[in-house]
N, C-alpha and C. Protein backbone atom coordinates (compact mmCIF):
# COMPACT_ATOMS: atom_id res chain seq x y z
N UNK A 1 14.60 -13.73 14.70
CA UNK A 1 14.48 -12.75 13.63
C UNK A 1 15.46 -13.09 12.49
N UNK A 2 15.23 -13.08 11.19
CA UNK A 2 15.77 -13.09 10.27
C UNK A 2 17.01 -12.13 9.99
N UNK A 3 17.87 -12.23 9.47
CA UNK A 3 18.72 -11.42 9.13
C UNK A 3 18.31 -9.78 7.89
N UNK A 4 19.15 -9.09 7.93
CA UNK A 4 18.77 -8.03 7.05
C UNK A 4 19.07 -9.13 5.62
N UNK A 5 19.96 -9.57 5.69
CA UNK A 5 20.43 -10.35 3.68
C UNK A 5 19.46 -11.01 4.06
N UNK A 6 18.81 -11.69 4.52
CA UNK A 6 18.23 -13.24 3.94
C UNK A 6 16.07 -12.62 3.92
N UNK A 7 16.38 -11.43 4.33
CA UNK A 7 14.86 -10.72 3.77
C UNK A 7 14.90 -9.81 2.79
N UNK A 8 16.14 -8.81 2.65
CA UNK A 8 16.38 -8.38 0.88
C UNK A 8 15.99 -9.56 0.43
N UNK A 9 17.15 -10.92 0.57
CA UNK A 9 16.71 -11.82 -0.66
C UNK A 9 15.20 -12.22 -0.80
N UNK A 10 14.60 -12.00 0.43
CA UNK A 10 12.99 -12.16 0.61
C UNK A 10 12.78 -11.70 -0.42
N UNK A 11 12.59 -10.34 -0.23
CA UNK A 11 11.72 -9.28 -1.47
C UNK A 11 11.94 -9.62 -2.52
N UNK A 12 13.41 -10.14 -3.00
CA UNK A 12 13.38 -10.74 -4.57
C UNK A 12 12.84 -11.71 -4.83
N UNK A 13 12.91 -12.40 -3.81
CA UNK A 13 12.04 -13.64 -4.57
C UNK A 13 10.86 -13.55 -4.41
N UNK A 14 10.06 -12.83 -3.82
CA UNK A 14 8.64 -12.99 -3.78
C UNK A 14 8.21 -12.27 -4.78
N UNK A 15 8.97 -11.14 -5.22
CA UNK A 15 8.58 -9.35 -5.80
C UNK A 15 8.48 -10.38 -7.40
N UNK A 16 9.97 -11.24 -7.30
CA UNK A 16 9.89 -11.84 -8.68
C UNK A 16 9.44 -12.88 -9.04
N UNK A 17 8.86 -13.77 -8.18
CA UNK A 17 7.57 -14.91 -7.89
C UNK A 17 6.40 -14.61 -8.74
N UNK A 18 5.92 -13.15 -8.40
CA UNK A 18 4.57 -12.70 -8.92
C UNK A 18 4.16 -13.14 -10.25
N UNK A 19 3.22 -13.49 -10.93
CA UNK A 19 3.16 -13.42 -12.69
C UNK A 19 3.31 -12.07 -12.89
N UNK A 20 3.62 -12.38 -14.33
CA UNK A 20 3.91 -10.98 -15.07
C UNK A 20 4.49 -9.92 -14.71
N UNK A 21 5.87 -10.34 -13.93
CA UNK A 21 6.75 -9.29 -13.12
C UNK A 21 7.44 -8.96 -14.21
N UNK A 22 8.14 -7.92 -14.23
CA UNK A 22 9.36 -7.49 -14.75
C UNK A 22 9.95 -6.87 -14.03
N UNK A 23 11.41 -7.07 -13.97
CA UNK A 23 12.38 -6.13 -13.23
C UNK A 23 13.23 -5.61 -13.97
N UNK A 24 13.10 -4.47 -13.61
CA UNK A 24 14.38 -3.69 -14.45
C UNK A 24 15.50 -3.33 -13.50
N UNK A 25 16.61 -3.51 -13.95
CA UNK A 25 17.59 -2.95 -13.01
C UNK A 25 18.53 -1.68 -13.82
N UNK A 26 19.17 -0.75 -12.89
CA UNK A 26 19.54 0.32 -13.02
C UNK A 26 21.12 -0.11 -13.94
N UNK A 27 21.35 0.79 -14.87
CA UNK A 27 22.36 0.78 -15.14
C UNK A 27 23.63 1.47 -14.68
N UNK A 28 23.83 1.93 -13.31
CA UNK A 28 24.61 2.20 -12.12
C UNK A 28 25.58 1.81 -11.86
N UNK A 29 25.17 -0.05 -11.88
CA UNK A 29 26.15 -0.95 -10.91
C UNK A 29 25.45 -1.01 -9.79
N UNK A 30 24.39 -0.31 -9.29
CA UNK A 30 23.88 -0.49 -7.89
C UNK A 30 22.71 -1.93 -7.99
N UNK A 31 22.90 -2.28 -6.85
CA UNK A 31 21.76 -3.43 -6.87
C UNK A 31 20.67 -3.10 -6.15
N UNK A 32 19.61 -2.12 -7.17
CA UNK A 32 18.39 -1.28 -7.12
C UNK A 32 17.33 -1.46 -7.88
N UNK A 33 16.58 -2.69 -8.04
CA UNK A 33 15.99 -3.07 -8.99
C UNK A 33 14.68 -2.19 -8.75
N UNK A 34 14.18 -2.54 -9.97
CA UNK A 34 12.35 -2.02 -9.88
C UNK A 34 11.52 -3.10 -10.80
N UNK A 35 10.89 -3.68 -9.53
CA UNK A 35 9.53 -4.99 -10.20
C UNK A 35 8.54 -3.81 -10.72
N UNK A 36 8.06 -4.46 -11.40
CA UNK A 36 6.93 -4.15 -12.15
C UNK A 36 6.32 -4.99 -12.99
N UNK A 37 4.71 -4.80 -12.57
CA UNK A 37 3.44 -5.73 -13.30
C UNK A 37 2.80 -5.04 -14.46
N UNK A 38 2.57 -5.42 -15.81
CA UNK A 38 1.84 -4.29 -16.51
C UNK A 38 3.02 -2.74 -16.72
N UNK A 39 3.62 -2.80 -16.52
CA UNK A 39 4.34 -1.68 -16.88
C UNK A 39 4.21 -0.66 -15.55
N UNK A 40 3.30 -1.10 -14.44
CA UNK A 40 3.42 -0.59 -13.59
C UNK A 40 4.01 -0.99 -12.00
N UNK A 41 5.42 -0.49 -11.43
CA UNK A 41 5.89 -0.36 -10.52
C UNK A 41 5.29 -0.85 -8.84
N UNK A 42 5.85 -1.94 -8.37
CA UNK A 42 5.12 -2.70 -6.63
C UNK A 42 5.63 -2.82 -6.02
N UNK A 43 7.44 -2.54 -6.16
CA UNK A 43 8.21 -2.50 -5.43
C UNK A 43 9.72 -1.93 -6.28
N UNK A 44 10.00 -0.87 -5.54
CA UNK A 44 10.95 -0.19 -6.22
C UNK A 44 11.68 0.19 -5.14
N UNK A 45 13.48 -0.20 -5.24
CA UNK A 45 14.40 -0.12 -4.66
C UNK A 45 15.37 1.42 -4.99
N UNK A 46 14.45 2.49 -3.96
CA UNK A 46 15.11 4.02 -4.31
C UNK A 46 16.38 3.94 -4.03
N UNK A 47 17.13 5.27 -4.94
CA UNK A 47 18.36 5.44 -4.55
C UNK A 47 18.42 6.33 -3.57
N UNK A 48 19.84 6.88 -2.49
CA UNK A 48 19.50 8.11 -1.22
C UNK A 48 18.86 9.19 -1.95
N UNK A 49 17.99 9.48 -1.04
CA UNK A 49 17.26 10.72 -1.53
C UNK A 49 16.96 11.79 -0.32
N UNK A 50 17.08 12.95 -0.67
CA UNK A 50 16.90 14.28 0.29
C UNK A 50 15.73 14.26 1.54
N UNK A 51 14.95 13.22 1.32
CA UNK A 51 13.62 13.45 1.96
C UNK A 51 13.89 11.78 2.63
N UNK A 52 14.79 11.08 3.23
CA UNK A 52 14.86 9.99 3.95
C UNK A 52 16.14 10.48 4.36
N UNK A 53 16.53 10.45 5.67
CA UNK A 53 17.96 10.86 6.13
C UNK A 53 17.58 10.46 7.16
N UNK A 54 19.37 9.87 7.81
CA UNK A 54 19.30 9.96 9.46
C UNK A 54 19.03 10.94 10.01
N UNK A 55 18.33 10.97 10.98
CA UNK A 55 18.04 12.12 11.86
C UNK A 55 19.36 12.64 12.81
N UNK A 56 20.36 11.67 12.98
CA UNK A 56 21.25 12.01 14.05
C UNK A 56 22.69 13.02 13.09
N UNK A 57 22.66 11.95 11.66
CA UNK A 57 24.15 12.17 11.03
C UNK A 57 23.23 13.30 10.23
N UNK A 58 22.10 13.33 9.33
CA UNK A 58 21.98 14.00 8.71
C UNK A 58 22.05 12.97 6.66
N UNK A 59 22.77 12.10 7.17
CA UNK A 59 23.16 11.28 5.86
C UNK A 59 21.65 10.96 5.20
N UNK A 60 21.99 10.68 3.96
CA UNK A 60 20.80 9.98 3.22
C UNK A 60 21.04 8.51 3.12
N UNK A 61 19.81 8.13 3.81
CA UNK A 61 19.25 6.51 3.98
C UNK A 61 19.74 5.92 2.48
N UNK A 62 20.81 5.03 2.62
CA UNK A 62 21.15 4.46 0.93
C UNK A 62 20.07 2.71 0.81
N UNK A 63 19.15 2.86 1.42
CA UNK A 63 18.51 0.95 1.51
C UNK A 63 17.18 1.09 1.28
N UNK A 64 16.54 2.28 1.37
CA UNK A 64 15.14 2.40 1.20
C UNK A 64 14.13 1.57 0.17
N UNK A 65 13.06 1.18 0.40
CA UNK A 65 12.52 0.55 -0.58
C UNK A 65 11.37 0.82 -0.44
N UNK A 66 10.35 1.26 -1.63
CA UNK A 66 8.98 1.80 -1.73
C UNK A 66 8.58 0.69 -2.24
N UNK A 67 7.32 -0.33 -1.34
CA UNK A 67 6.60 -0.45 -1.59
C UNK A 67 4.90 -0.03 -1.53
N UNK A 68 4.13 -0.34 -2.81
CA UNK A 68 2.82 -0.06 -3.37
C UNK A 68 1.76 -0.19 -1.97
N UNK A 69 0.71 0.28 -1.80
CA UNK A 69 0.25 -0.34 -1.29
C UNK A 69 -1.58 -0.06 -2.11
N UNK A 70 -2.63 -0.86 -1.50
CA UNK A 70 -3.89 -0.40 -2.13
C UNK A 70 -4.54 0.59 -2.15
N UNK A 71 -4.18 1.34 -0.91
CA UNK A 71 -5.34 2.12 -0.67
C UNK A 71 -4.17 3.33 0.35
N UNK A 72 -5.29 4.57 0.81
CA UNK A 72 -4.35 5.43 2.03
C UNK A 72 -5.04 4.64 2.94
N UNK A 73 -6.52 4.07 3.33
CA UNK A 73 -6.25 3.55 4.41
C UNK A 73 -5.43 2.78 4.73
N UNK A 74 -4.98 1.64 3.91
CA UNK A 74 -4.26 0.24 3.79
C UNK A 74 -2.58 0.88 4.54
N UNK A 75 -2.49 2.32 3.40
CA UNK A 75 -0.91 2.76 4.31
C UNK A 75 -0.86 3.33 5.81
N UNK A 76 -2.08 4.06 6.35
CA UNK A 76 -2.30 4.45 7.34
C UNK A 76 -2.11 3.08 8.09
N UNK A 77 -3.28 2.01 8.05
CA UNK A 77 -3.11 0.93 8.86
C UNK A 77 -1.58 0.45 9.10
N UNK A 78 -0.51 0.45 7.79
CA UNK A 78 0.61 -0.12 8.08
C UNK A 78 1.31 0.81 9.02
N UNK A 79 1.09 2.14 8.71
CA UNK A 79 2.02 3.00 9.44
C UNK A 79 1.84 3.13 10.69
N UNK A 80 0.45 3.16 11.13
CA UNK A 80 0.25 3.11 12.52
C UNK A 80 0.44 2.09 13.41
N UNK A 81 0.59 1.10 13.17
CA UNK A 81 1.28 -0.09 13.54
C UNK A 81 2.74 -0.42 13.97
N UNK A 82 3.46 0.23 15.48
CA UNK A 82 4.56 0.11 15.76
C UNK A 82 5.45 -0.97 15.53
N UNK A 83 4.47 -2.07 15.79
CA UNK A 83 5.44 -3.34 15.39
C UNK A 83 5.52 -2.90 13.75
N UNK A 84 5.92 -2.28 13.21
CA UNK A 84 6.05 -2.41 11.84
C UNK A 84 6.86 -1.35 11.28
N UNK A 85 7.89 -1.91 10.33
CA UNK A 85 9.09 -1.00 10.09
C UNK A 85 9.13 0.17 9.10
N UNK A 86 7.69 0.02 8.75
CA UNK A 86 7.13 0.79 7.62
C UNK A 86 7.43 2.19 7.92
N UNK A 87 8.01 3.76 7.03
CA UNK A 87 7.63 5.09 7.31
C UNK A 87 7.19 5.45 6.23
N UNK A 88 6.67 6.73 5.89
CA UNK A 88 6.86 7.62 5.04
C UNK A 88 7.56 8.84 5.38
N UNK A 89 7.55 9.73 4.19
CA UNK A 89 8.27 10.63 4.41
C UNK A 89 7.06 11.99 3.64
N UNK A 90 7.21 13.09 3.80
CA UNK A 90 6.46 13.95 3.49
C UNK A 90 6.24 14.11 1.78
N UNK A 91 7.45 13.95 0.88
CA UNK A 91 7.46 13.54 -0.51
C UNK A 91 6.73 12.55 -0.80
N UNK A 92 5.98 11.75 -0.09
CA UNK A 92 4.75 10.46 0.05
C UNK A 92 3.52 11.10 0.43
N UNK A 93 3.10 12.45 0.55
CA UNK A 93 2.23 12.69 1.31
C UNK A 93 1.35 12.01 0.23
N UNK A 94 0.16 11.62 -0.41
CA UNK A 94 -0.98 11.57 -0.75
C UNK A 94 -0.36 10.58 -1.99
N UNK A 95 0.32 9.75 -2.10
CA UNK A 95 0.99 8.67 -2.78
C UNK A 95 0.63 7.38 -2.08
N UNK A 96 0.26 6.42 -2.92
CA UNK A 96 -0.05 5.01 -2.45
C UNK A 96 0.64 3.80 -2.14
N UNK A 97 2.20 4.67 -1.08
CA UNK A 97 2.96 3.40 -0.98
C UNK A 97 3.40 4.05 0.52
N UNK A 98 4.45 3.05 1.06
CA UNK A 98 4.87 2.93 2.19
C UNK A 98 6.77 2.73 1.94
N UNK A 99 7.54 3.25 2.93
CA UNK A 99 8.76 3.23 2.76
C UNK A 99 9.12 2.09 3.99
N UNK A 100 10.28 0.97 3.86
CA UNK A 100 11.16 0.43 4.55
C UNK A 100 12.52 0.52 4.46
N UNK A 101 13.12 0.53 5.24
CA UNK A 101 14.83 0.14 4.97
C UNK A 101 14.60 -1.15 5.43
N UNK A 102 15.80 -1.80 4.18
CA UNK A 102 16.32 -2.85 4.04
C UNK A 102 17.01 -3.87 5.58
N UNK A 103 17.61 -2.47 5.90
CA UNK A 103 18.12 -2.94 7.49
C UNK A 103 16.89 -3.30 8.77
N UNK A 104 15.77 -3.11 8.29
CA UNK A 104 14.88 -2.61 8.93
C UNK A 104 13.75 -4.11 8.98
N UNK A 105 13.88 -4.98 7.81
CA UNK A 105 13.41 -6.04 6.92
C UNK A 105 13.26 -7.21 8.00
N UNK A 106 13.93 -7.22 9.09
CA UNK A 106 14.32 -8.50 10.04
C UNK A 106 12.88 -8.23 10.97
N UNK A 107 12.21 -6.83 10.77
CA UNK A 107 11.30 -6.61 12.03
C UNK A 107 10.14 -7.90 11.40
N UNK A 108 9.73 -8.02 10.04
CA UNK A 108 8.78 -8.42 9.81
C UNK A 108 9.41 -10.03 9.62
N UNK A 109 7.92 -11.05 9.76
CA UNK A 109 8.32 -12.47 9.61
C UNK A 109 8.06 -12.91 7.45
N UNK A 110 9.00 -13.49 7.08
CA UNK A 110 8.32 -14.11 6.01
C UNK A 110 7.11 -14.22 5.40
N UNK A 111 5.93 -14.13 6.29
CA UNK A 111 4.55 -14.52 5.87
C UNK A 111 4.21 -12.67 5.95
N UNK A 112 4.35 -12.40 6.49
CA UNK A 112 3.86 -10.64 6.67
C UNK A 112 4.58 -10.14 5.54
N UNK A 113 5.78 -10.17 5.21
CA UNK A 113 6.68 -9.67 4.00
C UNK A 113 5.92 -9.89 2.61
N UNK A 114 5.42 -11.22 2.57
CA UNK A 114 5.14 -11.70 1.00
C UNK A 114 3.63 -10.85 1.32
N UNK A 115 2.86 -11.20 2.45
CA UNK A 115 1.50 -10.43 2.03
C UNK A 115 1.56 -8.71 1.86
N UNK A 116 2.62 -8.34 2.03
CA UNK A 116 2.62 -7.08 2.04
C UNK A 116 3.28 -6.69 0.23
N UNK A 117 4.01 -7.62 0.26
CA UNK A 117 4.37 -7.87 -1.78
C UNK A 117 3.51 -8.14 -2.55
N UNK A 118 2.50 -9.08 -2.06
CA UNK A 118 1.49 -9.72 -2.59
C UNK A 118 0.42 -8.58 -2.89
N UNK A 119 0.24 -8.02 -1.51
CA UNK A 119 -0.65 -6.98 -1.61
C UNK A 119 -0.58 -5.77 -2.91
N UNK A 120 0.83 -5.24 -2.74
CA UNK A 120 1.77 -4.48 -3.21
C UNK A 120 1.31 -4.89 -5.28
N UNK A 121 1.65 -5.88 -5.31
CA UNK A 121 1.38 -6.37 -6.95
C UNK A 121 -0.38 -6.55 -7.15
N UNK A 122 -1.14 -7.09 -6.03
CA UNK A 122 -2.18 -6.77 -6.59
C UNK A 122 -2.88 -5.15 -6.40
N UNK A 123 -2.07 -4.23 -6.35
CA UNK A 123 -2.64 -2.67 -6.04
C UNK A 123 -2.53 -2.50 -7.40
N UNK A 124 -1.55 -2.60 -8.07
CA UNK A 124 -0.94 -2.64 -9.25
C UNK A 124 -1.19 -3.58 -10.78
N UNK A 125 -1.94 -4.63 -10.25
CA UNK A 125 -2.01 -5.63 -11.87
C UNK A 125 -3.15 -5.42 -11.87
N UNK A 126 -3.27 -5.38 -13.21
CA UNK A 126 -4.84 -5.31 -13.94
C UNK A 126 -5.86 -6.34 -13.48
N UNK A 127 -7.35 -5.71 -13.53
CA UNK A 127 -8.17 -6.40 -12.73
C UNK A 127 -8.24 -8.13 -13.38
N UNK A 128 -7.56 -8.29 -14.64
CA UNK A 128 -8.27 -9.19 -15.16
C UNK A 128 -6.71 -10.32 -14.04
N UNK A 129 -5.95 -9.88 -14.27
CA UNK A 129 -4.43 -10.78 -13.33
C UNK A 129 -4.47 -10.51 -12.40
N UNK A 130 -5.09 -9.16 -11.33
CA UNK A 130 -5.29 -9.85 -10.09
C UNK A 130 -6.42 -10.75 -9.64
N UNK A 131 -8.05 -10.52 -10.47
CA UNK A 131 -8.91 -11.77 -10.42
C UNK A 131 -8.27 -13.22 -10.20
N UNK A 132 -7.58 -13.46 -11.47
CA UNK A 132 -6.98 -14.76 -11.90
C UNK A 132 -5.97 -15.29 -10.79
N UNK A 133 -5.22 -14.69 -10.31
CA UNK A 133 -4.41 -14.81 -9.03
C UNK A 133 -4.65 -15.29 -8.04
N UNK A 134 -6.07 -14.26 -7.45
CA UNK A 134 -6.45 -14.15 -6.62
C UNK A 134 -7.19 -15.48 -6.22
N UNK A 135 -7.76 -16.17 -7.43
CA UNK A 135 -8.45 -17.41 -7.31
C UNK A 135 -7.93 -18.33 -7.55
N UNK A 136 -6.46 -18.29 -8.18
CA UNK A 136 -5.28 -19.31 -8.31
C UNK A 136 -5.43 -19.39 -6.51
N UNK A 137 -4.73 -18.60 -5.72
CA UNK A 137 -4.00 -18.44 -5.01
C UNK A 137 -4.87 -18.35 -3.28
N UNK A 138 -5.94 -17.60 -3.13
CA UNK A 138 -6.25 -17.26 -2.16
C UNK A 138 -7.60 -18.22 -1.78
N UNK A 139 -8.23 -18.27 -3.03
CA UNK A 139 -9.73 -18.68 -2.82
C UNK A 139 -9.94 -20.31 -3.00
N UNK A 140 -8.47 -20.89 -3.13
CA UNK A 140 -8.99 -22.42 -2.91
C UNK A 140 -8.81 -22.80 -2.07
């Protein structure tokens, strides 16, 4: 299994691999970026929030990361899937993404990570850049 650092650094490089990414990062000091295709958001690094907490301490989860996904079936399939580090939280109810912690990043291999980024940016880029991608990338 991979380490927790060396699959964060995953997500950056794949999140920022994509065409037509942009990342914006927070003006904080925190290292919390948000990719985005088209002006719209595929992976966004939340700050603690009220609705992700340990269950034991009560603390708010500070590593969380929302990624996009296509569809509710697409999140159902991820969520129901034990091998998989994916949750949501009830503030997700009827929203088209899936939550991980960062610490959490080692469950999945490299190739499952990027298709789940991959996936993630094409939920999100316009039909004409995920077409073009898609046949760069998948269909030769």
């Amino acid at each position: 299994m991979a380490s927790r650092k060396a699959r964060l650094a995953d997500v950056h490089e794949i999140a920022s691999g994509m065409p037509h990414v942009t990342k914006w990062e927070r003006d904080d000091g925190t290292d919390r970026p948000v990719y985005q295709v088209g002006g719209k958001s595929f992976v966004f690094f939340r700050t603690p929030r009220p609705d992700a907490v340990d269950p034991v301490t009560g603390e708010k989860y500070d590593d969380v990361i929302m990624i996009w996904v296509e569809s509710e079936s697409e999140k159902l399939a991820l969520l129901s899937d034990d091998t998989n580090p994916f949750f949501t939280t009830p503030h997700f109810d009827g929203h088209p993404s899936v939550l991980v912690r960062a610490r959490d990043l080692g469950a999945l291999t490299k190739h499952e990570l990027t298709e789940v980024i991959q996936d993630a940016w094409l939920s999100r880029a316009s039909p004409r850049r995920a077409t073009t991608w898609l046949n760069e990338n998948r269909l030769s």
